[in-house]
PDB file of N, CA and C in Angstrom:
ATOM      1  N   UNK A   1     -34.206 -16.274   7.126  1.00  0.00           N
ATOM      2  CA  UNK A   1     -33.121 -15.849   6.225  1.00  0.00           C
ATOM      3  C   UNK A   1     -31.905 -15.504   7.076  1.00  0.00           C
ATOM      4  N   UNK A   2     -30.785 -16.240   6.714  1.00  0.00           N
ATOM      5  CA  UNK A   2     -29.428 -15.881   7.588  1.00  0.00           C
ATOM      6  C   UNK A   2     -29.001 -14.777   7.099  1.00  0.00           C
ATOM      7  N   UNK A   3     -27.607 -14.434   8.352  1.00  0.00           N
ATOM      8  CA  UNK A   3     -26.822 -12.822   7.760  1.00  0.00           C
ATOM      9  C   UNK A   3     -26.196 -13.506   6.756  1.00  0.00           C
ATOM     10  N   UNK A   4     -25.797 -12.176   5.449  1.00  0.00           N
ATOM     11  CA  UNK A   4     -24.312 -12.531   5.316  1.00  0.00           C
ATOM     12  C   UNK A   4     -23.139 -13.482   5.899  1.00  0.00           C
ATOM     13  N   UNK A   5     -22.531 -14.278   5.083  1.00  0.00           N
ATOM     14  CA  UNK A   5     -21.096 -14.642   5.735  1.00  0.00           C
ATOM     15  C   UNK A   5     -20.185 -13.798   5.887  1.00  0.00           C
ATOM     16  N   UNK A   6     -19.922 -12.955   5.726  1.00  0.00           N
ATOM     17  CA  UNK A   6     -19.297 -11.648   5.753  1.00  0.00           C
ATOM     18  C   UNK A   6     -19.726 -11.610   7.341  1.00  0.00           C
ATOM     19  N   UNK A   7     -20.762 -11.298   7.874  1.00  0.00           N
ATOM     20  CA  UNK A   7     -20.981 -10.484   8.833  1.00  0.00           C
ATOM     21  C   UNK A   7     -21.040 -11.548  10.134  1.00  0.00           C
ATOM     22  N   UNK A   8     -21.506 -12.916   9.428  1.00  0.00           N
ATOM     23  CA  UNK A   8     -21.258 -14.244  10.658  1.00  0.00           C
ATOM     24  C   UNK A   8     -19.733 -14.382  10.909  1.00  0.00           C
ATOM     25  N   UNK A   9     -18.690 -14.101  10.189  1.00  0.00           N
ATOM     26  CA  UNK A   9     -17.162 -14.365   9.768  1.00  0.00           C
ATOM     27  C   UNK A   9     -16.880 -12.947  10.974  1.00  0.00           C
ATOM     28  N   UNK A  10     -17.032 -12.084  10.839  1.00  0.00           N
ATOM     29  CA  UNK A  10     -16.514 -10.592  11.520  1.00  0.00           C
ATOM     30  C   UNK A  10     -17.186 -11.189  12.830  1.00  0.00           C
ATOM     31  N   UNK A  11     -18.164 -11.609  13.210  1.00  0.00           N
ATOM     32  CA  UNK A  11     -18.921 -11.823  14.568  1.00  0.00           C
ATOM     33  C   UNK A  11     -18.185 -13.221  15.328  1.00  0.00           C
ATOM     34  N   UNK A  12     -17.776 -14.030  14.527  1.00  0.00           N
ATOM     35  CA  UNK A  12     -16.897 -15.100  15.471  1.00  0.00           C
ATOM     36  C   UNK A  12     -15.780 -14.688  15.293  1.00  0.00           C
ATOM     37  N   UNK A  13     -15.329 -13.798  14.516  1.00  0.00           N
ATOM     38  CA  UNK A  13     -13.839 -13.406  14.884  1.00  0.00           C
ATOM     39  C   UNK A  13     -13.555 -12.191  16.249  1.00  0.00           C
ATOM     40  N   UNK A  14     -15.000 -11.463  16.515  1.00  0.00           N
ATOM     41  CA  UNK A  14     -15.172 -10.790  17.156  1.00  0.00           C
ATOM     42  C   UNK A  14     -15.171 -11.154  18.696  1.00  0.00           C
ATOM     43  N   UNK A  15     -15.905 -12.260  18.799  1.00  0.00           N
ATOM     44  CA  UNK A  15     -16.383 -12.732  19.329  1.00  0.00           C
ATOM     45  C   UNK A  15     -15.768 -12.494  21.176  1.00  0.00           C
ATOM     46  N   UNK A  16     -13.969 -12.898  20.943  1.00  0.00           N
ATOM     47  CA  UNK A  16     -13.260 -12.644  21.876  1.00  0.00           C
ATOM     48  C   UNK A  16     -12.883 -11.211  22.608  1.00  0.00           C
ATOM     49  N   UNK A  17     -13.580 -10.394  21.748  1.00  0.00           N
ATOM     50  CA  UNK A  17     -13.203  -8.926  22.030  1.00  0.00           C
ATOM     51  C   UNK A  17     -12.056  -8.163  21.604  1.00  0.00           C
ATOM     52  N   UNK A  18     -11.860  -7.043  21.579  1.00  0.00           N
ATOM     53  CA  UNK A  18     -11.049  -6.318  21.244  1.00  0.00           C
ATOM     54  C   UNK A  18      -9.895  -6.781  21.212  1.00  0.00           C
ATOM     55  N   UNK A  19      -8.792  -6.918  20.460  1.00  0.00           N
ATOM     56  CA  UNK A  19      -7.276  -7.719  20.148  1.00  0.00           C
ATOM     57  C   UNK A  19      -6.255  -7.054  19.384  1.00  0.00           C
ATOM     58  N   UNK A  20      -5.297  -7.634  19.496  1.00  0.00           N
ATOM     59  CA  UNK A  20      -4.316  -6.882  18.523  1.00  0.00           C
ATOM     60  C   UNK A  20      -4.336  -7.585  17.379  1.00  0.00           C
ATOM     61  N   UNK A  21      -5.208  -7.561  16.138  1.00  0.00           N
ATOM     62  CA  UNK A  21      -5.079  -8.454  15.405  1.00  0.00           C
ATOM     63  C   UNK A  21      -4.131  -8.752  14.125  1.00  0.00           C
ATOM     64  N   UNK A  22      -3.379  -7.109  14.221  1.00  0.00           N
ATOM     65  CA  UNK A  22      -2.534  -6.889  13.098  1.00  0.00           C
ATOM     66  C   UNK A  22      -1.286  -7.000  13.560  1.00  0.00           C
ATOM     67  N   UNK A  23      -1.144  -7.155  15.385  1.00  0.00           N
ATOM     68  CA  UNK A  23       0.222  -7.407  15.589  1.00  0.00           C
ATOM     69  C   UNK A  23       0.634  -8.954  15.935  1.00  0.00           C
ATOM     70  N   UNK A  24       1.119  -9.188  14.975  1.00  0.00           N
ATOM     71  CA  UNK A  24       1.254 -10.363  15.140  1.00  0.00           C
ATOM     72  C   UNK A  24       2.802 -11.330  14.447  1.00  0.00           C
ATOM     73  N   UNK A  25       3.629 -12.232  14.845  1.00  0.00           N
ATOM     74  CA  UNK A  25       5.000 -12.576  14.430  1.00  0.00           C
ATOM     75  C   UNK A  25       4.599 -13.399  13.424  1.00  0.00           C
ATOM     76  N   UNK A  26       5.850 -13.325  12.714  1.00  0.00           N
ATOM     77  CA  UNK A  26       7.079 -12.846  12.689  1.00  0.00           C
ATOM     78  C   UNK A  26       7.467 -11.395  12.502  1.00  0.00           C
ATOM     79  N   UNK A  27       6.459 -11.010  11.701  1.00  0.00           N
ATOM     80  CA  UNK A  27       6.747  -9.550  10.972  1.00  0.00           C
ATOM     81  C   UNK A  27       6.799  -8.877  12.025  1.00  0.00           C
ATOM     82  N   UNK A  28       5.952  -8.313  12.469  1.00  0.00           N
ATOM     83  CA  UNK A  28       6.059  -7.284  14.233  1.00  0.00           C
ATOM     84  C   UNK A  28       5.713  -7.929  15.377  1.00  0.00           C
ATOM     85  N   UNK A  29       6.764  -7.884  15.830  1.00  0.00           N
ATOM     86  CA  UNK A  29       7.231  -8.077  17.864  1.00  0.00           C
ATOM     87  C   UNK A  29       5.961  -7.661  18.262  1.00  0.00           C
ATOM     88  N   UNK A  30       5.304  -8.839  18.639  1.00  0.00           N
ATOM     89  CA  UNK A  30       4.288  -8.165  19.959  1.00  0.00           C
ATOM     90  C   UNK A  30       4.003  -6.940  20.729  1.00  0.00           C
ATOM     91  N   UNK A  31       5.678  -7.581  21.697  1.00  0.00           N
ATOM     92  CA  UNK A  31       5.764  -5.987  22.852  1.00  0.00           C
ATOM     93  C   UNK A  31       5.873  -4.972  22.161  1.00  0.00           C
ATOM     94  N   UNK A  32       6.423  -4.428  21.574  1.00  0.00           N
ATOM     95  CA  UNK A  32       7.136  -3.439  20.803  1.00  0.00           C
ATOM     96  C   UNK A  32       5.690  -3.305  20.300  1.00  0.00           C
ATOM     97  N   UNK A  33       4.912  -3.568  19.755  1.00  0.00           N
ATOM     98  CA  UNK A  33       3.567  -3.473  18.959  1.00  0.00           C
ATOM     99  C   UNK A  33       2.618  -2.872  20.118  1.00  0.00           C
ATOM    100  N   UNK A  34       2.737  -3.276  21.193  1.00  0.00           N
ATOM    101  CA  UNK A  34       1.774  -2.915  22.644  1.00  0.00           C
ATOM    102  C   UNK A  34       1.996  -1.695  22.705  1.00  0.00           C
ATOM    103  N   UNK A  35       3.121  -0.867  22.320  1.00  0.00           N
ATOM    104  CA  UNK A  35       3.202   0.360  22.873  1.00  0.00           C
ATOM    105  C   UNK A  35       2.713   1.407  21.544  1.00  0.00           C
ATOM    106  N   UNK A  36       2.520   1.103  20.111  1.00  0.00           N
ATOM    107  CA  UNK A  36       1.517   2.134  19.599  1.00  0.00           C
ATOM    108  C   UNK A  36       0.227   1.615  18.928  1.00  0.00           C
ATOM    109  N   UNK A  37      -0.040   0.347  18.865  1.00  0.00           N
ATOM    110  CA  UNK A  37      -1.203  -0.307  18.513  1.00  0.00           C
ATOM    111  C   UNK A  37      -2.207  -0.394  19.817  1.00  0.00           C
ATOM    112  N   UNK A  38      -3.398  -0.472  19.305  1.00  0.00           N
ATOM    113  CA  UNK A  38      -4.417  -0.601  20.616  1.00  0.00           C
ATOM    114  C   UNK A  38      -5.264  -1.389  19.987  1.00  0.00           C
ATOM    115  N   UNK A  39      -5.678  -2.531  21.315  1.00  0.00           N
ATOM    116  CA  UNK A  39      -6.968  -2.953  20.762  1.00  0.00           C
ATOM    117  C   UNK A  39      -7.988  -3.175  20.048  1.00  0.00           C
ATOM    118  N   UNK A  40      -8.404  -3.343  18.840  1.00  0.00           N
ATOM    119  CA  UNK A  40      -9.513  -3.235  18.249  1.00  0.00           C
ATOM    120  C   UNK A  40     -10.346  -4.363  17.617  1.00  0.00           C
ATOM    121  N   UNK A  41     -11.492  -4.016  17.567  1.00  0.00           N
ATOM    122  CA  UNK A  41     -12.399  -4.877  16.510  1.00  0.00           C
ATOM    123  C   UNK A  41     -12.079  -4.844  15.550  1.00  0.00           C
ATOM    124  N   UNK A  42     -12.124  -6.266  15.034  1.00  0.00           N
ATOM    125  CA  UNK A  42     -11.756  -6.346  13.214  1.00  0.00           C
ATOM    126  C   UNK A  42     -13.096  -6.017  12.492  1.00  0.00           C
ATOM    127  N   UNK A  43     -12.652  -5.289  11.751  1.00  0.00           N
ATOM    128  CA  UNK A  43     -14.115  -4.502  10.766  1.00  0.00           C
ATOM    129  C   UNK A  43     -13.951  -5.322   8.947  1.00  0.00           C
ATOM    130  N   UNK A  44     -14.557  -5.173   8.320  1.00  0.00           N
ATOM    131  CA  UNK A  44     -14.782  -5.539   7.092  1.00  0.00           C
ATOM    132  C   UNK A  44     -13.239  -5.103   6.268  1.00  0.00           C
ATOM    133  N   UNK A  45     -13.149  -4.028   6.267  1.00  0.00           N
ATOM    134  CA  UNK A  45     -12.190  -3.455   5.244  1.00  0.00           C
ATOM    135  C   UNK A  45     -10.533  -4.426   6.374  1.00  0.00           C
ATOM    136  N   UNK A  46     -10.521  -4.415   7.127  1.00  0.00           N
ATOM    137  CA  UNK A  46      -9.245  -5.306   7.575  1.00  0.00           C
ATOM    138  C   UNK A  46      -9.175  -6.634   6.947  1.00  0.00           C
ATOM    139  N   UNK A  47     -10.312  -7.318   6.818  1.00  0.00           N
ATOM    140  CA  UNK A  47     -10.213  -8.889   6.462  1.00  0.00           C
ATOM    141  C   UNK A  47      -9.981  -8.297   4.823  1.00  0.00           C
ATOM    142  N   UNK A  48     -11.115  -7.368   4.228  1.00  0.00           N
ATOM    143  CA  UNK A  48     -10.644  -7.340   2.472  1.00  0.00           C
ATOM    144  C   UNK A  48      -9.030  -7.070   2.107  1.00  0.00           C
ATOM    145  N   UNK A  49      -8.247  -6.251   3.458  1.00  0.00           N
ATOM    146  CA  UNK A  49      -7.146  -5.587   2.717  1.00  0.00           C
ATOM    147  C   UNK A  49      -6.293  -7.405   3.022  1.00  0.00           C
ATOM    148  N   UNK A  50      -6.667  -7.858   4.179  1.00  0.00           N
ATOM    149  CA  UNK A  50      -5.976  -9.476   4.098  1.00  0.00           C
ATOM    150  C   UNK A  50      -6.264 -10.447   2.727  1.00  0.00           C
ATOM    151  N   UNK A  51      -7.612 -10.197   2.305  1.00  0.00           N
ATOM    152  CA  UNK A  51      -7.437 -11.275   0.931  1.00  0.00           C
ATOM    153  C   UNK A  51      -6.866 -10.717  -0.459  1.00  0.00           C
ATOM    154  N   UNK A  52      -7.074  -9.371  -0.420  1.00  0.00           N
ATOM    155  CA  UNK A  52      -5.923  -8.533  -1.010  1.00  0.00           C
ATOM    156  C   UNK A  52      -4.552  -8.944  -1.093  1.00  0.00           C
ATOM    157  N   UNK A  53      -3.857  -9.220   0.049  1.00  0.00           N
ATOM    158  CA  UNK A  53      -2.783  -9.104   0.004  1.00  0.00           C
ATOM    159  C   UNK A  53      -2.420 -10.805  -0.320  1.00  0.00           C
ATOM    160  N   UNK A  54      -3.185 -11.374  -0.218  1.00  0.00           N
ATOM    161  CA  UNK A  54      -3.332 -12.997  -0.440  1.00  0.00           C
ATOM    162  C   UNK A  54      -2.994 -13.020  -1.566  1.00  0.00           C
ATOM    163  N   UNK A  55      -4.172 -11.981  -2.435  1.00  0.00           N
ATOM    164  CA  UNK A  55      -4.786 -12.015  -3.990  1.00  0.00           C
ATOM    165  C   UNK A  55      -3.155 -12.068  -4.962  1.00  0.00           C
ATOM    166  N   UNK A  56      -2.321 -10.715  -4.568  1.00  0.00           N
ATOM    167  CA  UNK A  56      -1.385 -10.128  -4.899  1.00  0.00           C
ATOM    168  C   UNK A  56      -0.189 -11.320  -4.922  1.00  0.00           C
ATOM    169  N   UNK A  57      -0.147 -12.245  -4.247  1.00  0.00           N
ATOM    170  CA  UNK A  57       0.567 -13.463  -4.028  1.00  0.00           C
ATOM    171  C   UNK A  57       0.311 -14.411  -5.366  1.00  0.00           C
ATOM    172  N   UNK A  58      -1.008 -14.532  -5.436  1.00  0.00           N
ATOM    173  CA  UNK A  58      -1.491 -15.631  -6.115  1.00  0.00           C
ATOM    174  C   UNK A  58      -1.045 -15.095  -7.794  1.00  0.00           C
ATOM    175  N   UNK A  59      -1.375 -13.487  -7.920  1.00  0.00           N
ATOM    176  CA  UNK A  59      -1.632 -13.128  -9.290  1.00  0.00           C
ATOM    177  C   UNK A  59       0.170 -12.904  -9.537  1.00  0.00           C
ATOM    178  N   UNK A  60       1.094 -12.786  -8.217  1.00  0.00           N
ATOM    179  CA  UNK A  60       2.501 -11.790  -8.679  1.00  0.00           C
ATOM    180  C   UNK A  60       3.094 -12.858  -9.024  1.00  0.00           C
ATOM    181  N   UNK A  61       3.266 -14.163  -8.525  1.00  0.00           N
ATOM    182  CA  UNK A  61       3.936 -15.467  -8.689  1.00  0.00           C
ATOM    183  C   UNK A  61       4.480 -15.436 -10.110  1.00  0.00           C
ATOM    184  N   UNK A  62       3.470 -16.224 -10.360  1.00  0.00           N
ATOM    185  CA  UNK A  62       3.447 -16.867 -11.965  1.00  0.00           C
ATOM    186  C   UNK A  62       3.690 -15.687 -12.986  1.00  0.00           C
ATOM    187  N   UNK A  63       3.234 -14.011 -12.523  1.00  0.00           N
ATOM    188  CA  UNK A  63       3.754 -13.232 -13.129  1.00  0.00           C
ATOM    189  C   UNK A  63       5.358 -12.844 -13.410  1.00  0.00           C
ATOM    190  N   UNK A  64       6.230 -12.637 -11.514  1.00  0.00           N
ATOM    191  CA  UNK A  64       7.607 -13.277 -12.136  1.00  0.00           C
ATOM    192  C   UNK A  64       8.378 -13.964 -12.452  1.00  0.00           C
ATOM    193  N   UNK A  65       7.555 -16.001 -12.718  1.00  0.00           N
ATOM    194  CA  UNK A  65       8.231 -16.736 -13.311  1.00  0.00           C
ATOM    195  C   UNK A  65       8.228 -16.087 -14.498  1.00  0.00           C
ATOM    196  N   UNK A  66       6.364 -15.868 -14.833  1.00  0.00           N
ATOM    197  CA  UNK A  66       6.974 -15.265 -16.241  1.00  0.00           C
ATOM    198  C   UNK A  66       7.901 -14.671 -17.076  1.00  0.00           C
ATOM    199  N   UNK A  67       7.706 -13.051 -16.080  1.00  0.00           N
ATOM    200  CA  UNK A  67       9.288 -12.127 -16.347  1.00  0.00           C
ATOM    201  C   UNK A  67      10.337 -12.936 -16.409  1.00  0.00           C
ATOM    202  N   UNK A  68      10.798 -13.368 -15.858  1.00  0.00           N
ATOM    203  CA  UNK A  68      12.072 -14.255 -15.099  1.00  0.00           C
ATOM    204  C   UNK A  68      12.551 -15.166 -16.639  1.00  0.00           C
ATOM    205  N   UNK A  69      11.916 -15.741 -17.127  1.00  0.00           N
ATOM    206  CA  UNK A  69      11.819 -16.652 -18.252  1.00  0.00           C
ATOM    207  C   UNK A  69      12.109 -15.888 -19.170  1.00  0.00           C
ATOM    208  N   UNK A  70      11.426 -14.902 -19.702  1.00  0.00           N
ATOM    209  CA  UNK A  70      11.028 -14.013 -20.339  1.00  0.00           C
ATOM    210  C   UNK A  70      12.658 -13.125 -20.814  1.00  0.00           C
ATOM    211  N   UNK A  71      13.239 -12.828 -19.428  1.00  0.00           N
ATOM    212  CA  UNK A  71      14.231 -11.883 -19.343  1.00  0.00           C
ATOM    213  C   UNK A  71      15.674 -13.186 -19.687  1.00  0.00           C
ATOM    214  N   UNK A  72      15.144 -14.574 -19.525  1.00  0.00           N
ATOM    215  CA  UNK A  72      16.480 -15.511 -19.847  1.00  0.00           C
ATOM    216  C   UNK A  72      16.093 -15.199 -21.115  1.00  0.00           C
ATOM    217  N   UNK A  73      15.514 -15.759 -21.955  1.00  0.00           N
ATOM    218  CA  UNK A  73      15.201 -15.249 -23.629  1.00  0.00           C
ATOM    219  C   UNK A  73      15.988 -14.262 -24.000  1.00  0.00           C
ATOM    220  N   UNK A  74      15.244 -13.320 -23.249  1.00  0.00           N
ATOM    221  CA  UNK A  74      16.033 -11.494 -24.225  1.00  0.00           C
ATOM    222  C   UNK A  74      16.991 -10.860 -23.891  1.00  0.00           C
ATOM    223  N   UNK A  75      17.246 -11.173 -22.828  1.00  0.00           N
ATOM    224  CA  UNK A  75      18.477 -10.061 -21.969  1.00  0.00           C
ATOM    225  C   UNK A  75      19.800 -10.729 -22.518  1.00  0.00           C
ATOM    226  N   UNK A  76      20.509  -9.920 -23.865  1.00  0.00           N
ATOM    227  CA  UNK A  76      21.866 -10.348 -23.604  1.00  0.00           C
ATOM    228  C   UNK A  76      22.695 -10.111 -22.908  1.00  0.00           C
ATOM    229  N   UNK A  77      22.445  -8.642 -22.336  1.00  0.00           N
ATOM    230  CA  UNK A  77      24.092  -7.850 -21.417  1.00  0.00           C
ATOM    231  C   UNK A  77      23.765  -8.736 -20.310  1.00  0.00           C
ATOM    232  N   UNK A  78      24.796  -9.169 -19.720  1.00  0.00           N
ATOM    233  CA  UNK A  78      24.656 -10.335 -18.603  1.00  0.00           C
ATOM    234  C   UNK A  78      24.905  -9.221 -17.159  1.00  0.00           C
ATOM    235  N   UNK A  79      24.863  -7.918 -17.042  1.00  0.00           N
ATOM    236  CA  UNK A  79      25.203  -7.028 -16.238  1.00  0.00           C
ATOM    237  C   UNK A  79      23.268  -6.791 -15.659  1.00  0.00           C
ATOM    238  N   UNK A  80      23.236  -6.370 -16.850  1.00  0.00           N
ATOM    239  CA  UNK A  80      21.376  -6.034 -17.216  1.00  0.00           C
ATOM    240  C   UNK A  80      20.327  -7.470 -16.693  1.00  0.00           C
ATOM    241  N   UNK A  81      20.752  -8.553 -17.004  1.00  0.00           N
ATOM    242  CA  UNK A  81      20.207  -9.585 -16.609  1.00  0.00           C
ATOM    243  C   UNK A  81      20.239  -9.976 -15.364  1.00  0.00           C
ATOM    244  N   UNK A  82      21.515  -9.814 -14.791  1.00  0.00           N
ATOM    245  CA  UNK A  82      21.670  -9.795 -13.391  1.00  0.00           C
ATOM    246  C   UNK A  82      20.637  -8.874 -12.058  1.00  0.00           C
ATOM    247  N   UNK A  83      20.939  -7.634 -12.991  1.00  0.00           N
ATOM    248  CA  UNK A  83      20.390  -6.887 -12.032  1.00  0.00           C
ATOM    249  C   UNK A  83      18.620  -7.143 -12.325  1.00  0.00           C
ATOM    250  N   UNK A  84      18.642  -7.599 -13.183  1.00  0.00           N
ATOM    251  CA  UNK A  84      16.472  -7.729 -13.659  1.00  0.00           C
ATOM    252  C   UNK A  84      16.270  -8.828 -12.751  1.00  0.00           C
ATOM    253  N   UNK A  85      17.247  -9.820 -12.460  1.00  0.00           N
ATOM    254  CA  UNK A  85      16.895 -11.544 -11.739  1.00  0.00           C
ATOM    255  C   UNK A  85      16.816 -10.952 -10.494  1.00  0.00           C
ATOM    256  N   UNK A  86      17.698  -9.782  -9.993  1.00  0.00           N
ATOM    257  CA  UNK A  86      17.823  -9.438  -8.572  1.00  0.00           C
ATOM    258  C   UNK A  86      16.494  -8.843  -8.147  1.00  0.00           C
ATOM    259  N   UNK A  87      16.313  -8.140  -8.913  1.00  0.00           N
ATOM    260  CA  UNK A  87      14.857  -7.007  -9.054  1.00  0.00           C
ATOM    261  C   UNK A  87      13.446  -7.682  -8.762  1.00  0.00           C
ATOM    262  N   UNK A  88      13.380  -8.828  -9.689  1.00  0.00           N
ATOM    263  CA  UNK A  88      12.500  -9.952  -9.961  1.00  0.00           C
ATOM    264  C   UNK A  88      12.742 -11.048  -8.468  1.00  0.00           C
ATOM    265  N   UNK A  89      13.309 -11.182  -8.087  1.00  0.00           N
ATOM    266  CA  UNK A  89      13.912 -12.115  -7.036  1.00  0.00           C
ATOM    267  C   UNK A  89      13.378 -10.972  -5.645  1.00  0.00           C
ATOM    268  N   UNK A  90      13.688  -9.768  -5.398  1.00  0.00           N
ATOM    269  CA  UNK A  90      13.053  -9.001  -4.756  1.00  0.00           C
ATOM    270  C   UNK A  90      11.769  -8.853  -4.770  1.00  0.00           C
ATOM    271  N   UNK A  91      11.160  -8.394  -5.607  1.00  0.00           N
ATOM    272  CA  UNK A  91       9.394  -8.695  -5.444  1.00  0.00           C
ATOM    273  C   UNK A  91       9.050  -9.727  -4.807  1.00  0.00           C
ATOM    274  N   UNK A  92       9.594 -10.788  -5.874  1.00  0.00           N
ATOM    275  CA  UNK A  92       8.846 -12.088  -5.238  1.00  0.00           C
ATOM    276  C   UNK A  92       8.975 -12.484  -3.322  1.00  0.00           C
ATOM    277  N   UNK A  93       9.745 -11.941  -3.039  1.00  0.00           N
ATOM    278  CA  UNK A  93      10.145 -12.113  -1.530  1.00  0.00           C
ATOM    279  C   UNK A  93       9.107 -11.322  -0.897  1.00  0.00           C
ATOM    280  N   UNK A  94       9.064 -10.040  -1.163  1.00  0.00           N
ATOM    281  CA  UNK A  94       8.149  -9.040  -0.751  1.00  0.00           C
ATOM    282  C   UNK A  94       7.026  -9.165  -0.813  1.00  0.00           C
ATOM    283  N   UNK A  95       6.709  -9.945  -1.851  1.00  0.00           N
ATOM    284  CA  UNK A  95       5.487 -10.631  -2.368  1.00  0.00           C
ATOM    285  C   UNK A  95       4.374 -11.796  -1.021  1.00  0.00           C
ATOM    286  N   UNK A  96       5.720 -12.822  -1.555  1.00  0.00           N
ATOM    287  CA  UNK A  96       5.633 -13.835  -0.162  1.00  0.00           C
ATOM    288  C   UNK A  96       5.816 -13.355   1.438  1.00  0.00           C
ATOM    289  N   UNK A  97       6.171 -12.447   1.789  1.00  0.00           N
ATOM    290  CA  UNK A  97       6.418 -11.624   2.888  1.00  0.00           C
ATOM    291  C   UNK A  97       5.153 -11.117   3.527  1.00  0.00           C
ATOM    292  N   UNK A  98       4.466 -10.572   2.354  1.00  0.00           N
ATOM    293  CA  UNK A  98       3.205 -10.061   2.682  1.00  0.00           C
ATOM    294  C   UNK A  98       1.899 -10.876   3.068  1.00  0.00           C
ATOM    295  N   UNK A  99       2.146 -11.792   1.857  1.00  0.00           N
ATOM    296  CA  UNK A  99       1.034 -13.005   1.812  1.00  0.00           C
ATOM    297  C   UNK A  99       1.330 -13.730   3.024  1.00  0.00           C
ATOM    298  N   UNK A 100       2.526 -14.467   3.987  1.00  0.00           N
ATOM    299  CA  UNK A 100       2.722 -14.897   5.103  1.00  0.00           C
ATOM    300  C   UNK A 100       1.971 -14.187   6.156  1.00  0.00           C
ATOM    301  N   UNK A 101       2.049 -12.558   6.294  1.00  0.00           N
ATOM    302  CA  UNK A 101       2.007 -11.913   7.338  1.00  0.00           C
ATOM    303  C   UNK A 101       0.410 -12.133   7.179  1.00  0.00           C
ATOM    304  N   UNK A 102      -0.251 -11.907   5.987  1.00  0.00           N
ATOM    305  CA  UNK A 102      -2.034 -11.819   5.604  1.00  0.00           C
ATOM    306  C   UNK A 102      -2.473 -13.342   6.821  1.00  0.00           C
ATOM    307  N   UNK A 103      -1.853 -14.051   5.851  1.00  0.00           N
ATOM    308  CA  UNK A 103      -1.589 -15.407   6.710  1.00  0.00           C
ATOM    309  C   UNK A 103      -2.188 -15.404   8.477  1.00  0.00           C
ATOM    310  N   UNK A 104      -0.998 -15.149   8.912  1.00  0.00           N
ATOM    311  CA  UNK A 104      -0.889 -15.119  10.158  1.00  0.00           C
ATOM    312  C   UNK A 104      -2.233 -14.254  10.892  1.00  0.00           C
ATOM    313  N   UNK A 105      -2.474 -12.809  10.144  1.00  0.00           N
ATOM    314  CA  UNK A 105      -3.168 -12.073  10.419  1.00  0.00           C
ATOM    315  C   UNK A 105      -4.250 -13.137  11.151  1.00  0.00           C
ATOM    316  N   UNK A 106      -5.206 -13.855  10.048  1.00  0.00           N
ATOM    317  CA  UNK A 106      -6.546 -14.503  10.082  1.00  0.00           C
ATOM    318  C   UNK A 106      -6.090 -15.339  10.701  1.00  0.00           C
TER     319      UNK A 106
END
């Protein structure tokens, strides 16, 4: 009977030893990362908070085309609409920002 994939997945990622695995570009500079990050083994809850942040990509998308659509329909004050597209246009960046960095992480 084999392990878990869970636990074969953490053991070849392990494999190389201790790393910086959360510092990593574009989002955070290496060097600059060397001086308060240290070394570590990737444990279980690091890879879940990465498909997490994957997850949040997949489910926020299509949620602010929705809004987005949603707010051309109803929003007459064109002041109010503006600022909801900006709002909506912000997530989604932040969104994709995160999901890149998850990315890179693995």
């Amino acid at each position: 009977r084999g392990r878990p994939a869970g636990e074969q997945l953490l053991k070849f990622l392990n494999s190389q030893g201790p790393r910086l695995h959360l510092a990593v570009p574009p989002v955070l500079f290496k060097p600059l990362c060397t001086l308060c990050l240290r070394p570590h083994y990737l444990q279980s809850w690091h890879l879940l908070a990465v498909f997490r942040g994957l997850r949040q990509f997949v489910i926020l998308t299509p949620t602010l085309a929705v809004a987005s659509l949603w707010c051309t329909l109803v929003v007459e004050d064109d002041a109010k609409y503006a600022q909801t597209e900006r709002a909506l246009l912000l997530l989604g960046k932040l969104s994709t920002g995160l999901a890149l960095y998850c990315l890179f992480v693995l």
